[in-house]
N, C-alpha and C. Protein backbone atom coordinates (compact mmCIF):
# COMPACT_ATOMS: atom_id res chain seq x y z
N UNK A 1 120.35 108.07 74.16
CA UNK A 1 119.68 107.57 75.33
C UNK A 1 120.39 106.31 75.85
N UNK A 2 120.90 105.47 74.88
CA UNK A 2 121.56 104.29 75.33
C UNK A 2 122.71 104.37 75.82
N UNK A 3 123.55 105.63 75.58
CA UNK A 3 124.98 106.23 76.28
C UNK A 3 124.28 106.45 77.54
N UNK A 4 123.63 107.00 77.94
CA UNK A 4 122.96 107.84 79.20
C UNK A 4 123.14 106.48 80.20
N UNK A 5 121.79 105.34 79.60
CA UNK A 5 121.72 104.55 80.73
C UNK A 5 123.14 103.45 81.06
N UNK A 6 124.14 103.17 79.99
CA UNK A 6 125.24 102.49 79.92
C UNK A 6 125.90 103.20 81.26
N UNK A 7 126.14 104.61 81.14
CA UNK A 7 126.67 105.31 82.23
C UNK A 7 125.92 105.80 83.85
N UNK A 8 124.77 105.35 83.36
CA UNK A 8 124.40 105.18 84.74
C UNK A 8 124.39 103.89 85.26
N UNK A 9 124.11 102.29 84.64
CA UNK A 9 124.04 101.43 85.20
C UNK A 9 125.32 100.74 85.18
N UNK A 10 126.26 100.87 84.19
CA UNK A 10 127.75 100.20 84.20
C UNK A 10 128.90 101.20 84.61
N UNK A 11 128.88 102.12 85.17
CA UNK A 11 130.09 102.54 86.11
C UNK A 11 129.90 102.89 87.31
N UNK A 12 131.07 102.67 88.15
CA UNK A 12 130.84 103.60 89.64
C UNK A 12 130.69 105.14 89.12
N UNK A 13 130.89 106.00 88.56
CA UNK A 13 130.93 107.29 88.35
C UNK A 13 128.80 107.62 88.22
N UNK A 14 128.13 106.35 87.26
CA UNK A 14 127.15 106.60 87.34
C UNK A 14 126.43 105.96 88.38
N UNK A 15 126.91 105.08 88.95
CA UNK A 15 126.00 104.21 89.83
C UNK A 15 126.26 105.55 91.29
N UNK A 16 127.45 106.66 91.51
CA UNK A 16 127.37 106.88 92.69
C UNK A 16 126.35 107.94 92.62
N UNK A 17 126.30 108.34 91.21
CA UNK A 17 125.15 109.53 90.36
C UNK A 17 123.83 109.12 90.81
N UNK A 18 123.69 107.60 90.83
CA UNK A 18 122.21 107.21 91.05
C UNK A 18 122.08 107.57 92.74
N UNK A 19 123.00 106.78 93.10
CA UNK A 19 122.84 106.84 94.67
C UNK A 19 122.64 107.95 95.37
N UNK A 20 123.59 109.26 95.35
CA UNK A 20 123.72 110.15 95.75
C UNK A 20 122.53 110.71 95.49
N UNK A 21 122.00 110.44 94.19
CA UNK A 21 121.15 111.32 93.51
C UNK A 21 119.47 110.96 94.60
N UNK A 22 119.11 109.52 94.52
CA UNK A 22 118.79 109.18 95.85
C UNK A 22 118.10 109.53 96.57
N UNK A 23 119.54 109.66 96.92
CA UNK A 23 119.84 110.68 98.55
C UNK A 23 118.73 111.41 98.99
N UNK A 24 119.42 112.64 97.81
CA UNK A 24 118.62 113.84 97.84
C UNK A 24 117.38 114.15 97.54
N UNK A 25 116.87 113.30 96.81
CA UNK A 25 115.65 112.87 96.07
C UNK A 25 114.63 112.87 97.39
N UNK A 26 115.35 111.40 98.11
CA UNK A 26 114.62 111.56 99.52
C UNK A 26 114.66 112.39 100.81
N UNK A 27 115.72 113.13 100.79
CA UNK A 27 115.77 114.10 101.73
C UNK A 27 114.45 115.19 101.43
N UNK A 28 114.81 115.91 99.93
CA UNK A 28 113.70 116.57 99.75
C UNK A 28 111.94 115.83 99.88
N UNK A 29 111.77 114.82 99.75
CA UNK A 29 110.71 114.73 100.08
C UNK A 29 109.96 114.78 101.34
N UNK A 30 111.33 113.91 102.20
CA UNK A 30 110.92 114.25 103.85
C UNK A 30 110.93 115.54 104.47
N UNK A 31 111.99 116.42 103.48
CA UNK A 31 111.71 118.16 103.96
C UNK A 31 110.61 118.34 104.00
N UNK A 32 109.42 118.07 102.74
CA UNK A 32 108.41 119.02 102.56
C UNK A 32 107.04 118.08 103.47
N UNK A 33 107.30 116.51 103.21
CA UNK A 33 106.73 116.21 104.14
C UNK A 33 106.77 116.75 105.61
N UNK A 34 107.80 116.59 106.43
CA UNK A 34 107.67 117.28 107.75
C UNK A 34 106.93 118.91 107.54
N UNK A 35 107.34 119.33 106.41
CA UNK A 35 106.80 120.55 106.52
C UNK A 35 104.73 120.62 106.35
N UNK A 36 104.73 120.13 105.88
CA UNK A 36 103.24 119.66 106.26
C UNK A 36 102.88 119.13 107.82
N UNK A 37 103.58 118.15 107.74
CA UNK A 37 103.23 117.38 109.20
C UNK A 37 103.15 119.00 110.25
N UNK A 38 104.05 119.56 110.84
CA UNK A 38 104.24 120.43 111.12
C UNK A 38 103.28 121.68 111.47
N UNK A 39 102.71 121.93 110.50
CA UNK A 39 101.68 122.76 110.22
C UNK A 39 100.24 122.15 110.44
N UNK A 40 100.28 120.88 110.22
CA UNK A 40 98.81 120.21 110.76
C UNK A 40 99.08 120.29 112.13
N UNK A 41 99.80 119.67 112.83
CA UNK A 41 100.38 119.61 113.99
C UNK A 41 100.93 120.78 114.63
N UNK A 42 100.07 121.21 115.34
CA UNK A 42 101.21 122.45 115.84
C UNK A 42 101.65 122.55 117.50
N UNK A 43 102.31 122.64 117.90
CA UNK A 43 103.11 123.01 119.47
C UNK A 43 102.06 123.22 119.93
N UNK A 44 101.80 122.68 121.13
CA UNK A 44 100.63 123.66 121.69
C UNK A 44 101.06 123.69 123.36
N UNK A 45 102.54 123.73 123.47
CA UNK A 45 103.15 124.21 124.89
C UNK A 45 103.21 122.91 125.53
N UNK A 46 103.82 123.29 127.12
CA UNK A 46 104.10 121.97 128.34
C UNK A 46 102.65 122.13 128.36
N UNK A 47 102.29 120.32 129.23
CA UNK A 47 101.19 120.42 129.29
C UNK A 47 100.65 120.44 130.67
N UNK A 48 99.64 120.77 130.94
CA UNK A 48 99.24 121.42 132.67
C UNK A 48 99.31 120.36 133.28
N UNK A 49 99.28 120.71 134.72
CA UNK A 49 99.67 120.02 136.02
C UNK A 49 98.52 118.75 135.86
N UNK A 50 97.38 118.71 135.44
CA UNK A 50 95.99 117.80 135.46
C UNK A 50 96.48 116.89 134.67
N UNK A 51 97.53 116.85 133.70
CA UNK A 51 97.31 116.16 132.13
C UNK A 51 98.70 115.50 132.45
N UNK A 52 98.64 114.16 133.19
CA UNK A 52 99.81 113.21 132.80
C UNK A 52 100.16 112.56 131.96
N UNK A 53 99.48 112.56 131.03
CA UNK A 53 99.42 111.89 130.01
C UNK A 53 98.90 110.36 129.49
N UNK A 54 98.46 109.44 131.06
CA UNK A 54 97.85 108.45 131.20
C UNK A 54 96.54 108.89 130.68
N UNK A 55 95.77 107.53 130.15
CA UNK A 55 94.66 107.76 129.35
C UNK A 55 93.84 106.57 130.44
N UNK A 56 92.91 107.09 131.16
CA UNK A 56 92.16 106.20 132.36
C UNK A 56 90.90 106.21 132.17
């Protein structure tokens, strides 16, 4: 275990391991987040000629 973290916190080879790793870590979470958002939220087309979008 103490090889493991030596090579993740004392080299570039592990530090780019952390980073990269990251990355992806957070990409996937915002995938599945939007994928929720998404599905609560759904398209519901342009909106009609009445509806400017001002709130009066």
């Amino acid at each position: 275990m103490d090889g493991i973290f030596t090579f993740l916190f004392s080299t570039r080879a592990g530090l780019a391991v952390l980073f990269f790793g990251g990355i992806v870590i957070i990409g996937i979470i915002a995938f599945v987040t939007e994928k929720r958002t998404h599905q609560m939220y759904v398209d519901r087309g342009p909106a009609s000629e009445d509806e400017d979008g001002w709130i009066l």
